[in-house]
Protein backbone atom coordinates (compact mmCIF):
# COMPACT_ATOMS: atom_id res chain seq x y z
CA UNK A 1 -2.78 -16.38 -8.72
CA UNK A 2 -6.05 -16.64 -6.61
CA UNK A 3 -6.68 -20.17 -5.23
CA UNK A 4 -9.44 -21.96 -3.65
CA UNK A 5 -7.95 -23.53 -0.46
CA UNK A 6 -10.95 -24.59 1.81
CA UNK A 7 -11.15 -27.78 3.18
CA UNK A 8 -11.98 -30.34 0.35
CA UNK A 9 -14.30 -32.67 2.07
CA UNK A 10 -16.32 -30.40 3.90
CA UNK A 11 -16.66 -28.44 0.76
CA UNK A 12 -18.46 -31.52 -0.82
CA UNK A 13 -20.20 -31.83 2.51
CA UNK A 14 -21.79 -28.55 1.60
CA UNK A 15 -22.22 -28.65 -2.31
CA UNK A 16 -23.62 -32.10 -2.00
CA UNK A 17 -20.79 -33.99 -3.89
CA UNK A 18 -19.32 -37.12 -3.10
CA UNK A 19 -15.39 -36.88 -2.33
CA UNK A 20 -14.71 -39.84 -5.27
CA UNK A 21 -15.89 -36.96 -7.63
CA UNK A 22 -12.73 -34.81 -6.42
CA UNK A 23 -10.48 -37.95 -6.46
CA UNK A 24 -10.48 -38.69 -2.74
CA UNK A 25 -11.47 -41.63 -1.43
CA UNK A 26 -12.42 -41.25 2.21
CA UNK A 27 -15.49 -40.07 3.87
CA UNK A 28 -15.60 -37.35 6.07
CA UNK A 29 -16.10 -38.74 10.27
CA UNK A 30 -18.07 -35.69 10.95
CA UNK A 31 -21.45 -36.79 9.24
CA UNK A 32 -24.29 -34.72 11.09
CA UNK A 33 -28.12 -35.29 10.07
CA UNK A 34 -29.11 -32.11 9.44
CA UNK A 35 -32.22 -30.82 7.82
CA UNK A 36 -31.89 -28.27 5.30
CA UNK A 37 -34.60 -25.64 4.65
CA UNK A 38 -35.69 -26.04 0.85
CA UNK A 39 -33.49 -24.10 -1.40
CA UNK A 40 -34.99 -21.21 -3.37
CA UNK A 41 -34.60 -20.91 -7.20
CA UNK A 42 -31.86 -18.88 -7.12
CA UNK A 43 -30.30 -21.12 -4.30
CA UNK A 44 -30.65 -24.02 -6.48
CA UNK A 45 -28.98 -22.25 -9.35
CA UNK A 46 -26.04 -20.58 -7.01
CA UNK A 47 -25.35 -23.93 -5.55
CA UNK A 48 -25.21 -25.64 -8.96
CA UNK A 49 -22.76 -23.21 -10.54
CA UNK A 50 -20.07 -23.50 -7.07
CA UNK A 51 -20.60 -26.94 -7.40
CA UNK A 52 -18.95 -26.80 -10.99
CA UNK A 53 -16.15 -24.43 -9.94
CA UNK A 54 -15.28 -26.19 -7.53
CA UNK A 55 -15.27 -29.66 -9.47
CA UNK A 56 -13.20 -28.21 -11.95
CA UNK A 57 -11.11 -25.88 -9.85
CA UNK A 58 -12.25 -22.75 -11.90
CA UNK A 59 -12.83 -19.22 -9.74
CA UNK A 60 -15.76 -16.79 -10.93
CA UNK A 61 -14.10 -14.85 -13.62
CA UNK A 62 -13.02 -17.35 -15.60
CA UNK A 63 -16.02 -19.27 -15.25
CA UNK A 64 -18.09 -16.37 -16.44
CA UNK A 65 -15.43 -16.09 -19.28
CA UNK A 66 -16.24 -19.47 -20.37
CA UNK A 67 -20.04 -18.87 -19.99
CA UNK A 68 -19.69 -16.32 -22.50
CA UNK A 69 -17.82 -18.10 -24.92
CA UNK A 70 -20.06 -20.78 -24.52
CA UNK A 71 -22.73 -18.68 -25.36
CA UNK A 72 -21.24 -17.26 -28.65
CA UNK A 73 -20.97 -20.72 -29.62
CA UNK A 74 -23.60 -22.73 -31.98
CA UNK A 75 -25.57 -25.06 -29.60
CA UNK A 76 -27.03 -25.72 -25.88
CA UNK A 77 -25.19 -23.32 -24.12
CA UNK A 78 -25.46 -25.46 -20.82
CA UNK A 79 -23.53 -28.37 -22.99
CA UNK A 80 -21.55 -25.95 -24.73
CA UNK A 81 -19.80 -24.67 -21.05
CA UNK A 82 -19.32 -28.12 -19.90
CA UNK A 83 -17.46 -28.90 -23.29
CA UNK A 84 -15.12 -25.85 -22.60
CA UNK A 85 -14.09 -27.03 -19.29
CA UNK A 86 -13.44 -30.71 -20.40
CA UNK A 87 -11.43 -29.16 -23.03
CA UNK A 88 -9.15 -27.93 -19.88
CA UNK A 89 -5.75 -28.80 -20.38
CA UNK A 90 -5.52 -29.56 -16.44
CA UNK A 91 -9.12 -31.72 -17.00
CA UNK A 92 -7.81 -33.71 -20.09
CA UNK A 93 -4.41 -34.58 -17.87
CA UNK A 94 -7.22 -35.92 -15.03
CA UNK A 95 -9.11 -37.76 -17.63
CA UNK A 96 -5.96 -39.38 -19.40
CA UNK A 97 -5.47 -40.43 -15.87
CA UNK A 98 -2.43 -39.50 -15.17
CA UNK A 99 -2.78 -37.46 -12.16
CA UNK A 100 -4.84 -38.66 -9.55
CA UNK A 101 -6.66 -35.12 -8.99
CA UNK A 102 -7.63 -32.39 -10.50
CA UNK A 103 -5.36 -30.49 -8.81
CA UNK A 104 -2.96 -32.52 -9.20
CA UNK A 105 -3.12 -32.41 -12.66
CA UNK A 106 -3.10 -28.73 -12.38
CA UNK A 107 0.39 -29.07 -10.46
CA UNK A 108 1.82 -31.23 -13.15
CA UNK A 109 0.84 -28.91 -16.37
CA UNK A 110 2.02 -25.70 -14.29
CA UNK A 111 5.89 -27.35 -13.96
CA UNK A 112 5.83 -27.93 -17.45
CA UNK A 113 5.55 -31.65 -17.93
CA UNK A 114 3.75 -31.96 -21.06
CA UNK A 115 4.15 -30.94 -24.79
CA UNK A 116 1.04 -29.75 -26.71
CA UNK A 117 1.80 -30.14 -30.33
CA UNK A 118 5.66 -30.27 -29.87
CA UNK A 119 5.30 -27.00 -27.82
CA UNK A 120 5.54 -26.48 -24.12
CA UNK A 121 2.51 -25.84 -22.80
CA UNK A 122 2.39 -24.89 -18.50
CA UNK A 123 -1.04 -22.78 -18.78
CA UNK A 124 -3.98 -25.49 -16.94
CA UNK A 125 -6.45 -23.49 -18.51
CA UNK A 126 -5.31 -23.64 -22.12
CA UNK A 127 -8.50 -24.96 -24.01
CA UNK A 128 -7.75 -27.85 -26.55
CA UNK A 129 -8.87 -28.81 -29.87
CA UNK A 130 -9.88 -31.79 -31.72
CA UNK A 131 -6.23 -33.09 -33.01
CA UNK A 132 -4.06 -31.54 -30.20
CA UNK A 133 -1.77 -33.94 -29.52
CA UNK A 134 -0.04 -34.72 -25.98
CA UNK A 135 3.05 -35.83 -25.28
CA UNK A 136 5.02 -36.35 -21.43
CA UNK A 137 8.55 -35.02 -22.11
CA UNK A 138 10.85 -37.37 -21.94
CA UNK A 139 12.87 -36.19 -18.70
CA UNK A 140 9.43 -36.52 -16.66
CA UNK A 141 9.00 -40.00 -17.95
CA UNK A 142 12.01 -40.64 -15.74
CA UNK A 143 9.83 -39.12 -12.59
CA UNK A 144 7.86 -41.21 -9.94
CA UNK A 145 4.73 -40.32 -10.85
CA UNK A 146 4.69 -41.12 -14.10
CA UNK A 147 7.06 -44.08 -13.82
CA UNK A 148 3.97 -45.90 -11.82
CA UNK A 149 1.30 -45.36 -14.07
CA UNK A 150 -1.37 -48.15 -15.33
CA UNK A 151 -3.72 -48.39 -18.30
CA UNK A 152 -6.48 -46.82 -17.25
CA UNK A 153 -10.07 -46.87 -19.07
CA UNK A 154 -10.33 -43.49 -20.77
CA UNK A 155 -13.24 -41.33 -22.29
CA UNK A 156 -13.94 -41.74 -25.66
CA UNK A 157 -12.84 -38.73 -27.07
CA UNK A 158 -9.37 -39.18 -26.04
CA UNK A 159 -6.50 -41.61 -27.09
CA UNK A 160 -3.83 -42.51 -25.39
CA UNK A 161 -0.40 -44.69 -26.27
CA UNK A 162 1.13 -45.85 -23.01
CA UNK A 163 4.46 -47.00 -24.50
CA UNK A 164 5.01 -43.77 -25.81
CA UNK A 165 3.04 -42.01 -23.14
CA UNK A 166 1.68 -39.57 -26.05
CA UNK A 167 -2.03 -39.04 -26.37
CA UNK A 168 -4.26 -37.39 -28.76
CA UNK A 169 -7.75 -35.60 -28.35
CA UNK A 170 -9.55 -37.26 -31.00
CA UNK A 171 -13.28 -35.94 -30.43
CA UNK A 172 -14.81 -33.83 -28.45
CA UNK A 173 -16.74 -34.54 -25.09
CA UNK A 174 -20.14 -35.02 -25.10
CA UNK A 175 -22.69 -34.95 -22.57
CA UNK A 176 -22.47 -38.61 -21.60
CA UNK A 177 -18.49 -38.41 -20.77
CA UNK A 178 -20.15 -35.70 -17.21
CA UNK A 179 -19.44 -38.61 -14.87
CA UNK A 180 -20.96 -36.28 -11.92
CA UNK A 181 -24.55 -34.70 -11.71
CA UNK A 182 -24.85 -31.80 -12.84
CA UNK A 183 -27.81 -29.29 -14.03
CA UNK A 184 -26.24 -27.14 -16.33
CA UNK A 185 -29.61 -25.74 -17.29
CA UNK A 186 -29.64 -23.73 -13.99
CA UNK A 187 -26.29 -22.54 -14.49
CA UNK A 188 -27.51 -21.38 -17.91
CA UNK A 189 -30.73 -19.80 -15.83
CA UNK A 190 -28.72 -18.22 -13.60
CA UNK A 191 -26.24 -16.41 -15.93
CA UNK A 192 -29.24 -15.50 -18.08
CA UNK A 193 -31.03 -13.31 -15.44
C-alpha cells in the first residue's frame, strides 16, 4: 500500500495549514518570512485539492474515485466529495475522538479494533451510512489507548455511548461539521477542466 510519508509539519508549512488541523500541537522552529509569487488559477486549484489529500490522508486515485462518485451523486458536487470523505471509516474514528490523528485512526481500523454492524471491519476507507453502527471489541477495550479515553464533544451527526464505547452515525455531515478551510469549489474547477 502506497503511503504519504513526508514530513508532517513542513507539509502544512507548504499547503498553508495549521498543524492543530493534523492533530499536532507544536509549531514548526523553522518559520522563514518568505514572499510567495501569486498563485495562478490552476495553482490555486492544485494547492487546494493536496491540501485535502493530505488532511484526510487520501492519495490521487482514490481521491479522483471519490470525485467521481461525488459527481454521480444528486447535489453540489464540491459538498458532495467532502461528505464522502467524512463518511471515512478512518475520519469517523478521528471525529468520535478516539484516536488522536488521522493516522492514527487509520492504524487502529487497519488492526481490526472496531465492529461495523457486528462485522469486522479493518478497511480505513470503507464509506459509512446513515445507521452504521460502531462498536470497540471488547478485547481492545482492555488496551491503553482506549482505556484512557474522555468524553469528548462530537459532531452532530454522530452518537456516541462511552459506557459501552458503541457509537452510531446518525446523520450525515454537512458543510458546517469542515472544521478547516477549504474551497471545494476549486477542487470541483479543477477536476472539471
Amino acid at each position: 500500500m502506497a503511503r504519504d510519508m513526508s514530513p508532517i509539519l513542513k507539509r502544512c508549512r507548504a499547503l498553508g495549514i495549521e498543524p492543530q488541523v493534523m492533530g499536532i500541537n507544536k509549531k514548526s522552529k523553522r518559520n522563514p518570512q518568505r514572499s510567495r509569487r501569486k498563485d495562478s488559477e490552476y495553482g490555486r486549484q492544485l494547492r487546494e485539492k493536496q491540501k485535502v489529500k493530505f488532511i484526510y490522508g487520501v492519495l490521487e486515485k482514490q481521491f479522483r474515485n471519490l470525485f467521481n462518485r461525488a459527481s454521480r451523486m444528486s447535489g453540489v458536487t464540491g459538498e458532495n466529495l467532502l461528505q464522502l470523505l467524512e463518511l471515512r471509516m478512518d475520519n469517523v474514528i478521528y471525529r468520535l475522538r478516539l484516536a488522536d490523528t488521522r493516522a492514527q485512526a487509520r492504524q487502529y481500523v487497519s488492526h481490526s479494533h472496531f465492529l461495523v454492524n457486528g462485522r469486522r471491519l479493518n478497511v480505513p476507507s470503507a464509506t459509512l451510512r446513515v445507521g452504521d453502527v460502531i462498536t470497540l471489541k471488547e478485547r481492545s477495550k482492555k488496551l491503553e489507548p482506549f482505556t484512557e479515553l474522555d468524553e469528548a464533544v462530537i459532531p452532530e451527526w454522530l452518537s456516541m455511548n462511552w459506557d459501552t464505547m458503541e457509537a452510531k452515525v446518525v446523520g450525515l455531515p454537512s458543510r458546517e461539521d469542515i472544521d478547516f478551510d477549504v474551497e471545494e469549489t476549486l477542487i470541483v474547477e479543477l477536476y472539471s477542466r
